[in-house]
N, C-alpha and C. Protein backbone atom coordinates (compact mmCIF):
# COMPACT_ATOMS: atom_id res chain seq x y z
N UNK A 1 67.41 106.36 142.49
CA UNK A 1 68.56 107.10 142.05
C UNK A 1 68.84 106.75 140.59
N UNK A 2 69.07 107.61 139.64
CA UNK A 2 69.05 107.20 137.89
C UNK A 2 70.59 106.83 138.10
N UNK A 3 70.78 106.17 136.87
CA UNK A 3 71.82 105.10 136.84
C UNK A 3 73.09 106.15 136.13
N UNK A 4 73.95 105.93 136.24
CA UNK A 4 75.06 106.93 135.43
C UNK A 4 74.92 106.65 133.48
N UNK A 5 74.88 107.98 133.14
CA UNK A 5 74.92 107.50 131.75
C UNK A 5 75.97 106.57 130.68
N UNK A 6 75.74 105.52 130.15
CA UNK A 6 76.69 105.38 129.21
C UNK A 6 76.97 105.93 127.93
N UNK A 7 78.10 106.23 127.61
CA UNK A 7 78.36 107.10 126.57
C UNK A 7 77.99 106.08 125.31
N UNK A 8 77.54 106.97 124.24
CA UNK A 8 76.87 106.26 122.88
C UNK A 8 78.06 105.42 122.20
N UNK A 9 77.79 104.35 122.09
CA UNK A 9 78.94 103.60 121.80
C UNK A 9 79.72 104.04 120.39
N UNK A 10 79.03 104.52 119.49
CA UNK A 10 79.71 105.31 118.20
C UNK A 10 80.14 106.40 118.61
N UNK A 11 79.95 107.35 119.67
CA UNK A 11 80.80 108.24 119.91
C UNK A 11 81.29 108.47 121.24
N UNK A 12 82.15 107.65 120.95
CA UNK A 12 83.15 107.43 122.44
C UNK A 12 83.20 108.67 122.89
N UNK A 13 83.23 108.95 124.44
CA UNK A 13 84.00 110.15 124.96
C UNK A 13 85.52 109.67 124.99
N UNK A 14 86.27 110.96 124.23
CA UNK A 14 88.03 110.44 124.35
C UNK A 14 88.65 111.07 125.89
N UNK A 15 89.37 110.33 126.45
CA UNK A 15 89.63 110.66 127.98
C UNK A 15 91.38 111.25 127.86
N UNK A 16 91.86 112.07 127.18
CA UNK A 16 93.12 112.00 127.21
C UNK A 16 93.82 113.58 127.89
N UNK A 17 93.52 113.85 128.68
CA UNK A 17 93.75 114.68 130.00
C UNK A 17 94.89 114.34 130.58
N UNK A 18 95.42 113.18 130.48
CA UNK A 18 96.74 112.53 130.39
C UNK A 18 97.83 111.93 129.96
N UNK A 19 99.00 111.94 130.30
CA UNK A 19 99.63 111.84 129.30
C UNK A 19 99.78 110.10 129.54
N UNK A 20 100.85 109.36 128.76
CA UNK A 20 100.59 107.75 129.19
C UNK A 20 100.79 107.14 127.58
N UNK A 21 100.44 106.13 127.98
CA UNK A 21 100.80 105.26 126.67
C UNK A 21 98.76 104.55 126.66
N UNK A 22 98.61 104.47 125.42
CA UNK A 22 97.25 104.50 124.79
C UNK A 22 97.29 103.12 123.68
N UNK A 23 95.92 102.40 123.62
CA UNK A 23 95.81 101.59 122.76
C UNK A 23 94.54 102.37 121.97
N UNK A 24 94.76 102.21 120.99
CA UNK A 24 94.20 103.13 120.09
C UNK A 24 93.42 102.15 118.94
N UNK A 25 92.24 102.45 118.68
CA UNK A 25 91.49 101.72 117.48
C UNK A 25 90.72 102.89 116.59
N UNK A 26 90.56 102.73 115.41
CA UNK A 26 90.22 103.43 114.33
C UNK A 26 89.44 102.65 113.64
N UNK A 27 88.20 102.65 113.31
CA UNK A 27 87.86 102.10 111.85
C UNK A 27 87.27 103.11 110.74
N UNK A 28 86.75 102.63 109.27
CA UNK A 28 86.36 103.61 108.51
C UNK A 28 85.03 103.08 108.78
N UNK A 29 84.17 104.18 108.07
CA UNK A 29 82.75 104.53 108.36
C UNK A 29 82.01 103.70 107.90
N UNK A 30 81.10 102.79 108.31
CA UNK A 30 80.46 101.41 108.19
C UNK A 30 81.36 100.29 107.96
N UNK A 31 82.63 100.41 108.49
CA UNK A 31 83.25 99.09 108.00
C UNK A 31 84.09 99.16 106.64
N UNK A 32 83.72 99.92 105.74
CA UNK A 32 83.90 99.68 104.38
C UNK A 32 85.66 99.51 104.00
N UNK A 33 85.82 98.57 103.50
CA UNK A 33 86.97 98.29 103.00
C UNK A 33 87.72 99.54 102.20
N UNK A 34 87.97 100.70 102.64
CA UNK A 34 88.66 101.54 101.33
C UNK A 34 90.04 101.25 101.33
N UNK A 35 90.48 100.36 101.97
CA UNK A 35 92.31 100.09 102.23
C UNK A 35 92.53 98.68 101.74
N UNK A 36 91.62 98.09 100.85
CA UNK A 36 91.90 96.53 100.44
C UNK A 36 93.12 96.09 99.81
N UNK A 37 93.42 97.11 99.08
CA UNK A 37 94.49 96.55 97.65
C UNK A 37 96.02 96.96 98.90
N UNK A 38 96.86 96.01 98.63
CA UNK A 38 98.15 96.20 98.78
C UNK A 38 99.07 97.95 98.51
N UNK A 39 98.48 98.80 97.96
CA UNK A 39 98.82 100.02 97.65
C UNK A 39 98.19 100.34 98.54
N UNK A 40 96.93 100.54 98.39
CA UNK A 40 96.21 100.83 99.67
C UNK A 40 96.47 101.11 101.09
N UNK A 41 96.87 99.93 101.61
CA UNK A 41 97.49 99.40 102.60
C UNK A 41 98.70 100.15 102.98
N UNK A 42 99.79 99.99 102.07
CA UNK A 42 100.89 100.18 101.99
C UNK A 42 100.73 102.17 102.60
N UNK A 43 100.35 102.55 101.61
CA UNK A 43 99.88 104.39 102.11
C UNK A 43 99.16 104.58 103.12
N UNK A 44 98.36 103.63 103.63
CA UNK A 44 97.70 103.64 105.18
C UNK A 44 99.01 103.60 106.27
N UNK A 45 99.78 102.44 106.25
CA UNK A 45 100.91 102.22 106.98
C UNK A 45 101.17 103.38 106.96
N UNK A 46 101.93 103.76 105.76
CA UNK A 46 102.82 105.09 105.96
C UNK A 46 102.89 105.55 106.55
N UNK A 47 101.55 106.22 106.44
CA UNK A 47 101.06 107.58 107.17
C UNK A 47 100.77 107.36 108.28
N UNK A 48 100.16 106.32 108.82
CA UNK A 48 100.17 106.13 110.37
C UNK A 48 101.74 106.53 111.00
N UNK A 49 102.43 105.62 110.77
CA UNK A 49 103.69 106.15 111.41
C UNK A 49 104.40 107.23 111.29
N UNK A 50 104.50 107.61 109.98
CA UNK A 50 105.01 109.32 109.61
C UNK A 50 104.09 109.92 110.54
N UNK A 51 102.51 110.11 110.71
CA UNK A 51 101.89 111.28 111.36
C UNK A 51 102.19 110.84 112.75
N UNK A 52 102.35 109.65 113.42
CA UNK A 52 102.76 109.67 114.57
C UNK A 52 103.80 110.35 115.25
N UNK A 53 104.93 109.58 113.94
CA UNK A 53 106.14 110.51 114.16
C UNK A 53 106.61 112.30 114.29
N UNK A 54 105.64 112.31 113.61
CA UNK A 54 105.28 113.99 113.35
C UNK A 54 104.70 114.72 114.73
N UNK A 55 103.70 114.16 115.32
CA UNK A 55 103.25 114.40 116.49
C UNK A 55 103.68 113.95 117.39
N UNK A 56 105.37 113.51 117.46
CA UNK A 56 105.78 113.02 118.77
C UNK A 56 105.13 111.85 119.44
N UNK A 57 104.37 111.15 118.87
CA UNK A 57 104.05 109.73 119.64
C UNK A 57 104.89 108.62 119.28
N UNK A 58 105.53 107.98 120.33
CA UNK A 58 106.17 106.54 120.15
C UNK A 58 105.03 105.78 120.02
N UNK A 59 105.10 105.09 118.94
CA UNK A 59 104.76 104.27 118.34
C UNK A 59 105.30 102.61 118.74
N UNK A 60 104.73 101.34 119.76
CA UNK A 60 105.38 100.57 119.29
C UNK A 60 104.96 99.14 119.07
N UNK A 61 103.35 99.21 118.44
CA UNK A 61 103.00 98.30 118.48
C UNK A 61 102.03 98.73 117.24
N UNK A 62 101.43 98.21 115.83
CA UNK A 62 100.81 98.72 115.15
C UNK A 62 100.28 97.50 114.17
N UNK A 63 99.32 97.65 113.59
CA UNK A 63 98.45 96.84 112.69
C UNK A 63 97.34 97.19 111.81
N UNK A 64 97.52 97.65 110.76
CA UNK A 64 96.53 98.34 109.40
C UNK A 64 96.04 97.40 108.43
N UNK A 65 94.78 97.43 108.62
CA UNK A 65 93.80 96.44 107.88
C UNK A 65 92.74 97.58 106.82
N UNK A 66 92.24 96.54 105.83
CA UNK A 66 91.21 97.37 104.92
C UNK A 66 90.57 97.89 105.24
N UNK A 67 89.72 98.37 106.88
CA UNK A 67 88.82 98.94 107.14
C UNK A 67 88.98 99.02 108.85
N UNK A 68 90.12 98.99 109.14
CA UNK A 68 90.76 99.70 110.71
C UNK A 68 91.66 99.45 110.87
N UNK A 69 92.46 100.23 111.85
CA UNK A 69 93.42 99.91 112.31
C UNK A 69 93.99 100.37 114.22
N UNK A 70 95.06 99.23 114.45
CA UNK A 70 95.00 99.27 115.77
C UNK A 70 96.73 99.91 116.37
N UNK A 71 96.74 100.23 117.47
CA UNK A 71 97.75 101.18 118.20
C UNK A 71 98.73 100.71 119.51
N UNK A 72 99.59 101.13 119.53
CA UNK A 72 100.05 100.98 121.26
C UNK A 72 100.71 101.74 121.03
N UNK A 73 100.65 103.60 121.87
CA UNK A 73 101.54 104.48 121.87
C UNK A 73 102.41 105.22 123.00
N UNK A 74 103.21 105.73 123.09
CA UNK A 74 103.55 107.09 124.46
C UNK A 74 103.02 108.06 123.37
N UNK A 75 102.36 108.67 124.84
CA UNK A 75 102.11 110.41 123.94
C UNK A 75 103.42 110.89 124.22
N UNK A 76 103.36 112.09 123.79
CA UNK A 76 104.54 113.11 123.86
C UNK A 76 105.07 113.10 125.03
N UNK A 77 106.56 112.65 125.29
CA UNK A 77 107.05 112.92 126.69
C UNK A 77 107.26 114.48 127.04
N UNK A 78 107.01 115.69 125.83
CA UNK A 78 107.09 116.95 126.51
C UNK A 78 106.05 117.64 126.40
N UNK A 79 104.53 117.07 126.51
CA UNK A 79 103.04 117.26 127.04
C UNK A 79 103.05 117.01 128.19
N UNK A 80 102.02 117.47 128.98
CA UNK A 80 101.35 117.06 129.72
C UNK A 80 100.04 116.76 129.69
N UNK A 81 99.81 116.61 128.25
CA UNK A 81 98.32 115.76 128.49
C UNK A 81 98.30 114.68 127.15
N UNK A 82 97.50 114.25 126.81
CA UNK A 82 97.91 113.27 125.12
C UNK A 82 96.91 113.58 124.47
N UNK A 83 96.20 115.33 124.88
CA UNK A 83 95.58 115.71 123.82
C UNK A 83 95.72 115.61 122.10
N UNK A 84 96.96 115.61 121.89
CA UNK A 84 97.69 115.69 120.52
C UNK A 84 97.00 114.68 119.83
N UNK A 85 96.30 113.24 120.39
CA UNK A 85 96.18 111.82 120.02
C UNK A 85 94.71 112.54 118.93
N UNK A 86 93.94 113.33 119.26
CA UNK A 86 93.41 113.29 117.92
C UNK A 86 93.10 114.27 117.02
N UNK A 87 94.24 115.30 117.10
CA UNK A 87 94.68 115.98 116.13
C UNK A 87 95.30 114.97 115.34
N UNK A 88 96.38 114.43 116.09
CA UNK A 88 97.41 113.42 114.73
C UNK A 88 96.08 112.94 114.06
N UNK A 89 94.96 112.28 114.35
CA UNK A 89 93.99 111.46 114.06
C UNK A 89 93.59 111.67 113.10
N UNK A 90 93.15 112.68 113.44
CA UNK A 90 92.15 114.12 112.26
C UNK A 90 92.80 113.71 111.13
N UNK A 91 94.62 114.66 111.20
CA UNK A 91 95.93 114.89 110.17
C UNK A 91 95.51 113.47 109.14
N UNK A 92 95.77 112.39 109.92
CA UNK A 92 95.80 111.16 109.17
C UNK A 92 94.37 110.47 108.59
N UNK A 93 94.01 111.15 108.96
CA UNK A 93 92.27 110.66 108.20
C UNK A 93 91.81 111.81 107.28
N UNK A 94 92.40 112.61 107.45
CA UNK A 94 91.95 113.69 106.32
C UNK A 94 93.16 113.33 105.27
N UNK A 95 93.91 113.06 105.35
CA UNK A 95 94.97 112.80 104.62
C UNK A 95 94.43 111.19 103.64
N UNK A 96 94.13 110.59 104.22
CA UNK A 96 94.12 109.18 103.94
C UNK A 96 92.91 109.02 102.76
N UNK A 97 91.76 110.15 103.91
CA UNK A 97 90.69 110.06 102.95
C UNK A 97 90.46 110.63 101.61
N UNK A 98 91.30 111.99 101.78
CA UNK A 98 91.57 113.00 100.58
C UNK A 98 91.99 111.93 99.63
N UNK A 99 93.21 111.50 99.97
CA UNK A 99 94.10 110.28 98.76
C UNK A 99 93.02 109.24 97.89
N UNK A 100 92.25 108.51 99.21
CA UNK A 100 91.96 107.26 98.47
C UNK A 100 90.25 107.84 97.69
N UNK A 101 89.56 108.85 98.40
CA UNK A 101 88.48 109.66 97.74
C UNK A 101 88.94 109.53 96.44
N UNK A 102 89.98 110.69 95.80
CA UNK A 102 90.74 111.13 94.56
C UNK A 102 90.78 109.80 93.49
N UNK A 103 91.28 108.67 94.63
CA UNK A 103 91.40 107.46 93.78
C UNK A 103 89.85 106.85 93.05
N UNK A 104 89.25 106.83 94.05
CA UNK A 104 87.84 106.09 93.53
C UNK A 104 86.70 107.50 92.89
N UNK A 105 87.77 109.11 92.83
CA UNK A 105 86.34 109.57 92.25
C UNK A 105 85.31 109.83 92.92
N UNK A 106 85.64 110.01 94.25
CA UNK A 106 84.18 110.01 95.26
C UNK A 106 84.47 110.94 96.02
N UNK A 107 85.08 112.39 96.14
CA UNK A 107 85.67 113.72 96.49
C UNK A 107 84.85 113.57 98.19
N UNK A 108 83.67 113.52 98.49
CA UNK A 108 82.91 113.77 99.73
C UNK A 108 82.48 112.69 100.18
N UNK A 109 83.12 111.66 99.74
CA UNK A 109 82.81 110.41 101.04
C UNK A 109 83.16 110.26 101.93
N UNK A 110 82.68 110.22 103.22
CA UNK A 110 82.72 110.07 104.47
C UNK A 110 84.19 108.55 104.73
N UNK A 111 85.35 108.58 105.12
CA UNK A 111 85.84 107.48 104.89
C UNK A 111 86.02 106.80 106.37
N UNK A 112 86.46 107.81 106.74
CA UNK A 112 86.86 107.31 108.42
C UNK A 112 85.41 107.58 109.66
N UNK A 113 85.14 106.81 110.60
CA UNK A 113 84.19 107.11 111.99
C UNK A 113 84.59 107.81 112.69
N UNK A 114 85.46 107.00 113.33
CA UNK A 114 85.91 107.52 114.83
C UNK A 114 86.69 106.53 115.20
N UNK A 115 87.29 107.18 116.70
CA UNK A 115 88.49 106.37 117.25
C UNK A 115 88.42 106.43 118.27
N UNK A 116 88.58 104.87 119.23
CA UNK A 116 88.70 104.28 120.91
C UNK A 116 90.47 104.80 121.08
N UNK A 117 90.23 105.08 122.33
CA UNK A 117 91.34 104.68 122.89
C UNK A 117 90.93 104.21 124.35
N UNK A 118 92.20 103.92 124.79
CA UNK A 118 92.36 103.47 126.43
C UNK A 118 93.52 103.52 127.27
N UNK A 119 93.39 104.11 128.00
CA UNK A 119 95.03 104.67 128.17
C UNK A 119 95.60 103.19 129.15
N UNK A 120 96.87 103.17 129.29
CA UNK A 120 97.35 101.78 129.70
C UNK A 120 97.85 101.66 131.06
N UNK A 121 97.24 101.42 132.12
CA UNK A 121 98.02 101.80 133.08
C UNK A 121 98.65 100.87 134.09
N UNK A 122 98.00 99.51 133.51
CA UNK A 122 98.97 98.19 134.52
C UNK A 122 99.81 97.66 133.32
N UNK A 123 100.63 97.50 133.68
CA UNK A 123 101.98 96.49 133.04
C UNK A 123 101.07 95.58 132.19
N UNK A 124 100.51 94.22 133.09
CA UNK A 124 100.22 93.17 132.02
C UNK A 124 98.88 94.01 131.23
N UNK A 125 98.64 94.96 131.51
CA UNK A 125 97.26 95.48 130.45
C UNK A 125 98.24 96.31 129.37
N UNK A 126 98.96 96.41 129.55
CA UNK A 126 100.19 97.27 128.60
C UNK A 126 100.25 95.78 127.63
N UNK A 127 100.80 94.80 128.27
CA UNK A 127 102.17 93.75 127.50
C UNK A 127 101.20 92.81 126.48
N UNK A 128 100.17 92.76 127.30
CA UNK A 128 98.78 91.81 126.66
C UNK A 128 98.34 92.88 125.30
N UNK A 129 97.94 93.77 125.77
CA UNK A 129 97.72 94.90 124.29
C UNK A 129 98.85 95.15 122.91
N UNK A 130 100.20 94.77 123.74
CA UNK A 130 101.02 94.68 122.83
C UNK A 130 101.45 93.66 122.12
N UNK A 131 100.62 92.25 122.34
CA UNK A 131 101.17 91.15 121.98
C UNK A 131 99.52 91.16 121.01
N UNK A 132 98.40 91.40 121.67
CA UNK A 132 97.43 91.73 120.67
C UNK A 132 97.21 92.23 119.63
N UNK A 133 97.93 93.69 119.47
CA UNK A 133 98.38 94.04 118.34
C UNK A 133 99.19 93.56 117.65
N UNK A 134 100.25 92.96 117.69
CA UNK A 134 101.45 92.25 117.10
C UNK A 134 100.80 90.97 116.48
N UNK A 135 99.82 90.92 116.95
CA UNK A 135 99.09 89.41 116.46
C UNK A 135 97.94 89.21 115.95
N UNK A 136 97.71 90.36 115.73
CA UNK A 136 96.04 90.67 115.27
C UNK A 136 95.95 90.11 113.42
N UNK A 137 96.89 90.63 112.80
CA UNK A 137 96.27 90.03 111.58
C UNK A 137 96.31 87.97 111.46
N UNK A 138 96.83 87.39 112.43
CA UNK A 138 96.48 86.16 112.77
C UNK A 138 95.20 86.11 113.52
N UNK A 139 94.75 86.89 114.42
CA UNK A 139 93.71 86.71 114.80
C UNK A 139 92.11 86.88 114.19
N UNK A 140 92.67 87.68 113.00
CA UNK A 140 91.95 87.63 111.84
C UNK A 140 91.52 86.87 110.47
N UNK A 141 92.89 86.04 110.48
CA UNK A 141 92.73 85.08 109.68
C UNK A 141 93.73 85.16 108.80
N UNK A 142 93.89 85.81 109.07
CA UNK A 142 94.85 86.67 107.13
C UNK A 142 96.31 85.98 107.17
N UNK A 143 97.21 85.78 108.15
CA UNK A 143 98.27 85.09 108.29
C UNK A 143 97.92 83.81 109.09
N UNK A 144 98.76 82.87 108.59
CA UNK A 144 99.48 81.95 109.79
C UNK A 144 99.97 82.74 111.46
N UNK A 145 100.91 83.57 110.83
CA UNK A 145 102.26 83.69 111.75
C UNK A 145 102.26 85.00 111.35
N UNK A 146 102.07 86.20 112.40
CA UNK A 146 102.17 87.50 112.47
C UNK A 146 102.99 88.46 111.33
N UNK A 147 104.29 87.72 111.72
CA UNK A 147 105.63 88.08 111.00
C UNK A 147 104.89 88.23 109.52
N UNK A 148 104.58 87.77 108.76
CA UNK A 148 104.13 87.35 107.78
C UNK A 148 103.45 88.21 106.82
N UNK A 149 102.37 88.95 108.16
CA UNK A 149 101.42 90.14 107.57
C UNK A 149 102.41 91.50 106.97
N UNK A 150 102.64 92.19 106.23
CA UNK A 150 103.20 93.27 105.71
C UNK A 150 103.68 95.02 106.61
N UNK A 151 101.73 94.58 107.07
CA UNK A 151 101.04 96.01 107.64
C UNK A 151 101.00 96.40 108.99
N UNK A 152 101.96 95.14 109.32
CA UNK A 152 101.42 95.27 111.43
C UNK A 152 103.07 95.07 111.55
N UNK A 153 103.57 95.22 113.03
CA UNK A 153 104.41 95.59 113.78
C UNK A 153 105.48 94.35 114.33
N UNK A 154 104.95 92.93 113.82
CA UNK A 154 105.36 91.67 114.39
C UNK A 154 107.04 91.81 114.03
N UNK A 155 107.21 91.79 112.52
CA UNK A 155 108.32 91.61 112.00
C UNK A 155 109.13 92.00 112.46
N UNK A 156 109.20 93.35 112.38
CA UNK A 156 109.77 94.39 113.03
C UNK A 156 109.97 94.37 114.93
N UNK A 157 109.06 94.17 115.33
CA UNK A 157 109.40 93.72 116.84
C UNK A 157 110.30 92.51 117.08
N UNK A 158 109.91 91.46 115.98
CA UNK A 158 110.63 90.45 116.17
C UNK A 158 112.28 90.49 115.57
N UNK A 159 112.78 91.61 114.77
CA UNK A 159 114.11 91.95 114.65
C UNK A 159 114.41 92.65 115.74
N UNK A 160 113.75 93.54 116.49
CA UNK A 160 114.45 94.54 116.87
C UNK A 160 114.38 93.94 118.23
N UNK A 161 113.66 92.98 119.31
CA UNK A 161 113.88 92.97 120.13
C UNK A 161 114.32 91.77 120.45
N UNK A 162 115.15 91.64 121.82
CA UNK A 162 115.87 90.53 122.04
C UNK A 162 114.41 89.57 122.33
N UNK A 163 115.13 88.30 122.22
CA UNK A 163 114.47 86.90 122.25
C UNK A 163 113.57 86.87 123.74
N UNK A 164 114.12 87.51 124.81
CA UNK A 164 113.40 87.03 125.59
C UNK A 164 111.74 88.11 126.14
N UNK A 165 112.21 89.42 125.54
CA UNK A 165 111.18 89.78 125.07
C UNK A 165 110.00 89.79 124.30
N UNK A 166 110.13 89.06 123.34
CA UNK A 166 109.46 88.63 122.41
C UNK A 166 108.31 87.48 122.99
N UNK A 167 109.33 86.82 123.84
CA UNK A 167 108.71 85.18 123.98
C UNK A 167 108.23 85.94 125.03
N UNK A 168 108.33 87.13 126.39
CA UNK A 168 107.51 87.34 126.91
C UNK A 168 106.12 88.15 126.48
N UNK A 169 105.98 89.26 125.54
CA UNK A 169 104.90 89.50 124.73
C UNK A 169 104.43 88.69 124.19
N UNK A 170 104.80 87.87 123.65
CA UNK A 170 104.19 86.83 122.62
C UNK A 170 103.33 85.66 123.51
N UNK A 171 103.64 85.93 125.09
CA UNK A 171 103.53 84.74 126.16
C UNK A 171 101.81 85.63 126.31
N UNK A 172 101.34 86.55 126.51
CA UNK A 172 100.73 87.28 127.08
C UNK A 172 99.22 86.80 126.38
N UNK A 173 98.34 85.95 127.61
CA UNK A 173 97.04 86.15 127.09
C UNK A 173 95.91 87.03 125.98
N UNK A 174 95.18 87.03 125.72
CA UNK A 174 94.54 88.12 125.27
C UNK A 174 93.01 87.87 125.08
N UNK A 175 93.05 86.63 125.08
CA UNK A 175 91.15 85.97 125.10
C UNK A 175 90.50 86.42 125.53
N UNK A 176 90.93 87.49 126.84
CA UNK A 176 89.62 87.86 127.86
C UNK A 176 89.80 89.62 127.96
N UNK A 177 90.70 89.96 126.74
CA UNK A 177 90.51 91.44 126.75
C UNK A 177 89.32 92.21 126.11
N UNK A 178 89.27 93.32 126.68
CA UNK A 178 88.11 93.60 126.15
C UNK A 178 88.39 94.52 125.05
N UNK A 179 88.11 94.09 123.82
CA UNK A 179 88.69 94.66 122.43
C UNK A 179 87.38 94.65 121.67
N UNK A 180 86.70 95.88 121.05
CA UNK A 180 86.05 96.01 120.19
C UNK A 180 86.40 95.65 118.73
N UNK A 181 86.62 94.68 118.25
CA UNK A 181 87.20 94.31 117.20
C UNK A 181 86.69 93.11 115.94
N UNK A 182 85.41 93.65 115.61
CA UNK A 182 84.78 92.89 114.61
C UNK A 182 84.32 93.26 113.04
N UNK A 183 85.77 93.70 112.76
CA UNK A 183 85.85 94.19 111.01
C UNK A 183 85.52 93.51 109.93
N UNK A 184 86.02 92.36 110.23
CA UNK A 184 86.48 91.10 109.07
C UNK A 184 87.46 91.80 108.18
N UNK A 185 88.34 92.57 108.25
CA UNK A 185 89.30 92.80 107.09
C UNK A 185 89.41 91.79 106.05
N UNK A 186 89.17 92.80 105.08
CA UNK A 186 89.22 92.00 103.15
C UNK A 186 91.05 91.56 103.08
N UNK A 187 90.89 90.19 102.84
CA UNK A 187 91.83 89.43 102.41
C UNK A 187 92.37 89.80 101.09
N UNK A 188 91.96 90.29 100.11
CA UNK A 188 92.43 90.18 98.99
C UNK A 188 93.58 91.38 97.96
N UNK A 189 94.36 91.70 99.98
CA UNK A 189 95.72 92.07 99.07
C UNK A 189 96.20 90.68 98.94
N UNK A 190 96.35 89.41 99.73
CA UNK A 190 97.21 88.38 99.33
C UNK A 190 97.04 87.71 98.10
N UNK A 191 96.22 88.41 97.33
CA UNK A 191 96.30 87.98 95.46
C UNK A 191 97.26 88.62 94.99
N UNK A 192 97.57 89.84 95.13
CA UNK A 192 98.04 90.87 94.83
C UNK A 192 99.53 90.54 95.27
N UNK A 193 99.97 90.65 96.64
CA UNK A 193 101.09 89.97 97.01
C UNK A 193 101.71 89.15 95.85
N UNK A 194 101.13 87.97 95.50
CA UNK A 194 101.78 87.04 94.78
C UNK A 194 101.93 86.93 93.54
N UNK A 195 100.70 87.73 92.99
CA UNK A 195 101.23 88.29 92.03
C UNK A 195 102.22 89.39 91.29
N UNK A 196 103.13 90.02 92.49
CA UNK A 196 104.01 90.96 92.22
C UNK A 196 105.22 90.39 92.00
């Protein structure tokens, strides 16, 4: 009996036939750093959340690095499916790429790949993804202490939600998730940082 196929790992099949809350990964095309500089960055953020916002996805877990970035969303509570997840996608990568192309002079470079998702459907696979994201630019190297990073969601979670929330996300394993996540994001907005 032949074995079931696996889908080509560069081009994920996207499963979103449903609606739900999604962890979402993006990188640009070979890795390449086009989001290094602190400006950079800063207009990546943006637009992630503006186009989210735009397409009705709650947004509440997020993290933008030089060469990907990571998600925890609700699709639209007045869909019934979370098809929308990569139209917004498209919106924000054609957008992103148009901008930073213009910047470097390179009109038809390929900037963005493609994008994982996984839709979330047990609690601790929810709370663990959300403490992953919240913590990812530490897990990268780039901060000490989440809070710290500019571009990700820590700070902000850590004002807005009460204490015992926090300490329970923040409690949540993540060593043994299965996260495609080997960028190395370029360090060297924190020159830039300090020199402003």
């Amino acid at each position: 009996m032949p074995q079931p196929r696996t889908p080509w790992p560069h081009t994920p099949t996207h499963r979103l036939a449903t609606c739900g809350t999604y962890f979402v990964t993006a990188s640009t095309y070979l890795k390449v750093h086009h989001f290094r500089s602190a400006d950079r960055l800063r207009v990546l953020h943006r637009g992630l959340l503006t186009v989210a916002r735009d397409y009705g996805w709650q947004v509440e877990a997020w993290a933008v690095f030089s060469n990907h970035y990571h998600f925890v969303a609700h699709s639209p509570s007045d869909k019934p499916t979370a098809e929308s997840l990569s139209l917004m996608l498209k919106t924000l990568h054609a957008k992103t790429s148009g901008w930073v192309n213009r910047l470097d002079n390179a009109r038809e470079r390929q900037v963005w790949f493609n994008f994982r998702e996984t839709r979330l459907t047990y609690l601790k696979s929810y709370l663990a993804r959300l403490s992953y994201t919240h913590q990812n630019p530490v897990r990268h190297g780039l901060v000490p202490v989440a809070n710290q990073y500019p571009w990700c969601s820590a700070a902000w979670f850590e004002r807005t939600a009460s204490p015992a929330q926090v300490k329970t996300i923040y409690g949540f394993k993540t060593e043994k998730l299965s996260v495609l996540d080997d960028f190395n994001p370029d360090p060297g907005w924190r020159n830039e940082e300090r020199t402003q």
